[in-house]
N, C-alpha and C. Protein backbone atom coordinates (compact mmCIF):
# COMPACT_ATOMS: atom_id res chain seq x y z
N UNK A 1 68.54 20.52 2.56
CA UNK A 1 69.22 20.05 1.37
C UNK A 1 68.52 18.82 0.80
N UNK A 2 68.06 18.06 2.16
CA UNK A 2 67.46 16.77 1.26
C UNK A 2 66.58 16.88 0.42
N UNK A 3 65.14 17.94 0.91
CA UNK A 3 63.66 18.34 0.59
C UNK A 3 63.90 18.89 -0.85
N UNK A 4 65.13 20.03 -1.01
CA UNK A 4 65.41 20.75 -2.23
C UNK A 4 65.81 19.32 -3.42
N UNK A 5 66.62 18.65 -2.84
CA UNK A 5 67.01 17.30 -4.16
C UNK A 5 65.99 16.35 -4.26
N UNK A 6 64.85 16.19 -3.16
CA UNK A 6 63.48 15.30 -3.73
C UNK A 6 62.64 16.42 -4.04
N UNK A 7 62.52 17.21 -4.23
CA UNK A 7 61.45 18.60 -4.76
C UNK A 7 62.20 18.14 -6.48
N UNK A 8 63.25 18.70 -6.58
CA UNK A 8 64.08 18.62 -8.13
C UNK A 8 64.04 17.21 -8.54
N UNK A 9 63.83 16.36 -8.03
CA UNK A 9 63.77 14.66 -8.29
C UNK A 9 62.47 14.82 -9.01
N UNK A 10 61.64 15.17 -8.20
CA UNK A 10 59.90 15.33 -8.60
C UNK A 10 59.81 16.21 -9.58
N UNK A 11 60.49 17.07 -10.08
CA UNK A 11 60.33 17.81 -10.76
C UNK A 11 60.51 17.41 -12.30
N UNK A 12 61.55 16.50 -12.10
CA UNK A 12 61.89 15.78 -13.91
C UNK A 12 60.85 14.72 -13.92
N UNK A 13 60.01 14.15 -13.36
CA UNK A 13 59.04 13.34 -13.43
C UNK A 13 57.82 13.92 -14.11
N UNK A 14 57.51 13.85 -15.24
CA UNK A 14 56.21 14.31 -15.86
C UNK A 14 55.20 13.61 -15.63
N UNK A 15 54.28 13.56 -14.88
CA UNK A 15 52.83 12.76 -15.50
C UNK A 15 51.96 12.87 -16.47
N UNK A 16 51.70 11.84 -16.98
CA UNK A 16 50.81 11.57 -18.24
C UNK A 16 50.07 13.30 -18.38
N UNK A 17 48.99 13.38 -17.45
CA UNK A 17 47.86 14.41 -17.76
C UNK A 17 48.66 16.07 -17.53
N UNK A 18 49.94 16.10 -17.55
CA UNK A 18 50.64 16.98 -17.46
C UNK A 18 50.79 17.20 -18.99
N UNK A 19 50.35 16.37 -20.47
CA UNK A 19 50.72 16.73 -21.75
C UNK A 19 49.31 16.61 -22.69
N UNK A 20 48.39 15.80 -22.08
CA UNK A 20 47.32 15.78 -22.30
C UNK A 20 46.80 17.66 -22.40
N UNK A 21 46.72 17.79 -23.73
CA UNK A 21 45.54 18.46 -24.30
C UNK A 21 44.47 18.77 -23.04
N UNK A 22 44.11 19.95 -22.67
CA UNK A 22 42.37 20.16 -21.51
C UNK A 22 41.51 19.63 -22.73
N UNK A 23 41.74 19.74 -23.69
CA UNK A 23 40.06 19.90 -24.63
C UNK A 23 39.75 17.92 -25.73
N UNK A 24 41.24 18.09 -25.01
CA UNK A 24 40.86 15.80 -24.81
C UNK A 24 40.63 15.30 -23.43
N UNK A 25 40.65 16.09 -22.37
CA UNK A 25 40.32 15.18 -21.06
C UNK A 25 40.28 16.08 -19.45
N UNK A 26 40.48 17.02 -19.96
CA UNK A 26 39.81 17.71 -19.13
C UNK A 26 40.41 17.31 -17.17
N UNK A 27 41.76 16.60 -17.34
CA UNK A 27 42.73 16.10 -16.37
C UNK A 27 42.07 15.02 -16.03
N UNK A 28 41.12 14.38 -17.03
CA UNK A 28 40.65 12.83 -16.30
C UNK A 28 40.15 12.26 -17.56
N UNK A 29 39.86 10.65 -17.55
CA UNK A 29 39.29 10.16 -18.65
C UNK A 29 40.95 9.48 -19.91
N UNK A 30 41.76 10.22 -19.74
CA UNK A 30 43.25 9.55 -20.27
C UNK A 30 44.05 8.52 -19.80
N UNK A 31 44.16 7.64 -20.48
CA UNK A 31 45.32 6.72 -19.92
C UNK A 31 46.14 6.13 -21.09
N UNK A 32 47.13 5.47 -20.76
CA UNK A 32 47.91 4.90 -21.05
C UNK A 32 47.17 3.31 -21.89
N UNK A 33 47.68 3.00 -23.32
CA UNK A 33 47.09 1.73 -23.55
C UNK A 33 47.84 1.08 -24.16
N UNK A 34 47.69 -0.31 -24.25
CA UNK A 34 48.85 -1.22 -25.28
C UNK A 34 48.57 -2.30 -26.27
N UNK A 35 47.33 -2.00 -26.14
CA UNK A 35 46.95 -3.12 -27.71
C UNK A 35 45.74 -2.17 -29.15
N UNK A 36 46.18 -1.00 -29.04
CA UNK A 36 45.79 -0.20 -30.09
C UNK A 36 46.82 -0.89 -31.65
N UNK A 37 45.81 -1.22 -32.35
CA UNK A 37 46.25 -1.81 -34.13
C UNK A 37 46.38 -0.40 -35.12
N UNK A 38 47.35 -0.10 -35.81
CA UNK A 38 47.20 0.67 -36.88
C UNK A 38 46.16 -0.28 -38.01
N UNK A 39 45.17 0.64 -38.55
CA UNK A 39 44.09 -0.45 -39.50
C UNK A 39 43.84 1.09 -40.57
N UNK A 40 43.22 0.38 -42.01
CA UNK A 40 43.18 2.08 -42.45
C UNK A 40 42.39 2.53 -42.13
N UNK A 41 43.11 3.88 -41.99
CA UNK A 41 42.29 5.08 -41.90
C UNK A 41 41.88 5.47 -40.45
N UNK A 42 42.83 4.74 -39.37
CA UNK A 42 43.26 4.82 -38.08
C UNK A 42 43.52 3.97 -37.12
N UNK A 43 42.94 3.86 -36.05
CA UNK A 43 43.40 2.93 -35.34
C UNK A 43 41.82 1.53 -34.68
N UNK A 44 42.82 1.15 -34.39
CA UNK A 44 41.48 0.12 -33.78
C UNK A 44 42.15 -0.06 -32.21
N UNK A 45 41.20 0.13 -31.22
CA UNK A 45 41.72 -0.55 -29.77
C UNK A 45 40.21 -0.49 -28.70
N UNK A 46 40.41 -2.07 -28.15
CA UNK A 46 39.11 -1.87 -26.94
C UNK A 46 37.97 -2.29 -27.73
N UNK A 47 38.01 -2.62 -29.01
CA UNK A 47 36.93 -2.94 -30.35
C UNK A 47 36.37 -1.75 -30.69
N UNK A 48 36.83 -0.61 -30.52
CA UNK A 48 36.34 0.42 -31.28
C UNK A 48 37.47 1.14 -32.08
N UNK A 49 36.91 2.23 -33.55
CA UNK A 49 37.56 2.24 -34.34
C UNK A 49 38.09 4.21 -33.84
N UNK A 50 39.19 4.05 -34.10
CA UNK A 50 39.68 5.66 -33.98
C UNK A 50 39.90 6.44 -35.29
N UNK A 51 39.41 6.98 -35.85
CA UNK A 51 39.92 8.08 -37.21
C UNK A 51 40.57 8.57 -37.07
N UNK A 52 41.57 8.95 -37.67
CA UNK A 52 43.00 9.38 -38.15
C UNK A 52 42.58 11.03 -37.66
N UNK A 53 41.40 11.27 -37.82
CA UNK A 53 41.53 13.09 -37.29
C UNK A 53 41.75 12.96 -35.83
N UNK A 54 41.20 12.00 -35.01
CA UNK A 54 41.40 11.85 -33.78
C UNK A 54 43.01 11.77 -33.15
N UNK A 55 43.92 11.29 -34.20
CA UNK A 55 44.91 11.19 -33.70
C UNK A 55 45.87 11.93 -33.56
N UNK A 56 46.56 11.92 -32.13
CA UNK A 56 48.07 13.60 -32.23
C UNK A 56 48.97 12.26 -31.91
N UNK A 57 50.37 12.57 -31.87
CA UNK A 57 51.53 12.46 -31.46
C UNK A 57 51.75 12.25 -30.42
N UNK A 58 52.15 10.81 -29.69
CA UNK A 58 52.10 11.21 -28.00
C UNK A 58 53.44 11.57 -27.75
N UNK A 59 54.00 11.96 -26.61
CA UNK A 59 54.96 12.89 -26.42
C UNK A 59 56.18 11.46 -25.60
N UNK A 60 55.71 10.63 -25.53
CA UNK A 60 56.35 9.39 -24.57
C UNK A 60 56.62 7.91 -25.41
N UNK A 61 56.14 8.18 -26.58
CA UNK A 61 56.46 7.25 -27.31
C UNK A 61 55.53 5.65 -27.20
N UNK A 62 54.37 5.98 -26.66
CA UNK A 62 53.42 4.94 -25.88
C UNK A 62 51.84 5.49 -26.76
N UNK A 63 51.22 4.28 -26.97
CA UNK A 63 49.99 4.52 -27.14
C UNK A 63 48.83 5.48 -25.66
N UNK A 64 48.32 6.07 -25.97
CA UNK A 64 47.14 6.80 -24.69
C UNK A 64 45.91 6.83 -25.87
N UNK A 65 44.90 6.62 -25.23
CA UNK A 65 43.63 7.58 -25.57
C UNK A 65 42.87 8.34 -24.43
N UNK A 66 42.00 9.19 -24.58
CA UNK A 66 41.36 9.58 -23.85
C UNK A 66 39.90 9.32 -23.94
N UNK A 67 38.92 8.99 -23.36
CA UNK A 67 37.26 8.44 -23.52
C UNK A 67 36.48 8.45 -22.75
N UNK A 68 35.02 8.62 -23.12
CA UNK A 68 34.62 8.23 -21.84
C UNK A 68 33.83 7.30 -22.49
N UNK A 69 33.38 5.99 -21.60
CA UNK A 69 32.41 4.77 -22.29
C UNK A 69 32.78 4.73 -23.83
N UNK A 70 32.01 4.61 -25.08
CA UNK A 70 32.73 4.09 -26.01
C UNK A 70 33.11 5.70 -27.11
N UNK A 71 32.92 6.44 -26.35
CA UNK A 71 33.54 8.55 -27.13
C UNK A 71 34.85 8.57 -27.14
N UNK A 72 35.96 8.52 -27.65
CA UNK A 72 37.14 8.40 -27.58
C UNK A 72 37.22 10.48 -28.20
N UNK A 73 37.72 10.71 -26.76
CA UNK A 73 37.77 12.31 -27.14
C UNK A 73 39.12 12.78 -28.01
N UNK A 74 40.20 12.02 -27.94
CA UNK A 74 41.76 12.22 -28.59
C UNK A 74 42.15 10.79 -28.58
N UNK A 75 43.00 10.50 -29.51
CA UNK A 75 44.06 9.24 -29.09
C UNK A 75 45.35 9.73 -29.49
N UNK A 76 46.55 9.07 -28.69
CA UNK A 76 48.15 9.37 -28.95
C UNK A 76 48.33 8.32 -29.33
N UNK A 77 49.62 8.53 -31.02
CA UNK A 77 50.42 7.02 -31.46
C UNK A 77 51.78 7.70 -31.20
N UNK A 78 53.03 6.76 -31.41
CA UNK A 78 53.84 6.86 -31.42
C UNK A 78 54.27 7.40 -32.69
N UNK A 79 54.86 8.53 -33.10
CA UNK A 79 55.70 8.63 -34.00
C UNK A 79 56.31 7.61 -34.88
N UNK A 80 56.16 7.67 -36.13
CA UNK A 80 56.57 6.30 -36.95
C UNK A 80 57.98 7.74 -37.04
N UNK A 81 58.96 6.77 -37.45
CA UNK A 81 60.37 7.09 -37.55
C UNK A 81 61.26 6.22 -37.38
């Protein structure tokens, strides 16, 4: 009984690379970030600039990008609303 209610505990727990896109990160290279600027025509974070095509919707309400060195393969904003 216990194993079945921490199996179902674990189960409502999503991790990040569980919503991540394969063709932004490929289950690595994504994280979580918190000083991304809306600037026009996209974002700015880390001193590099993100274009607005780069950007989806993150599903958690938190800034993420995905990159490797200065290639930013996807970035997530929060839903304006």
């Amino acid at each position: 009984m216990k194993v079945a209610l921490a199996v179902a505990a674990l189960s409502l727990v999503q991790p990040a690379h569980s919503w991540y896109p394969f063709e932004c990160c490929s289950d690595q290279d994504c994280e979580p970030i918190s000083d991304a600027v809306e600037v026009p025509g996209g974002y700015q974070t880390h001193g590099i600039f993100v274009p607005m095509a780069k950007v989806r919707p993150s599903q958690d309400g938190r800034y993420h990008w995905c990159h490797r060195g200065g290639y930013v393969f996807c970035f997530f904003a929060p839903l304006a609303g």
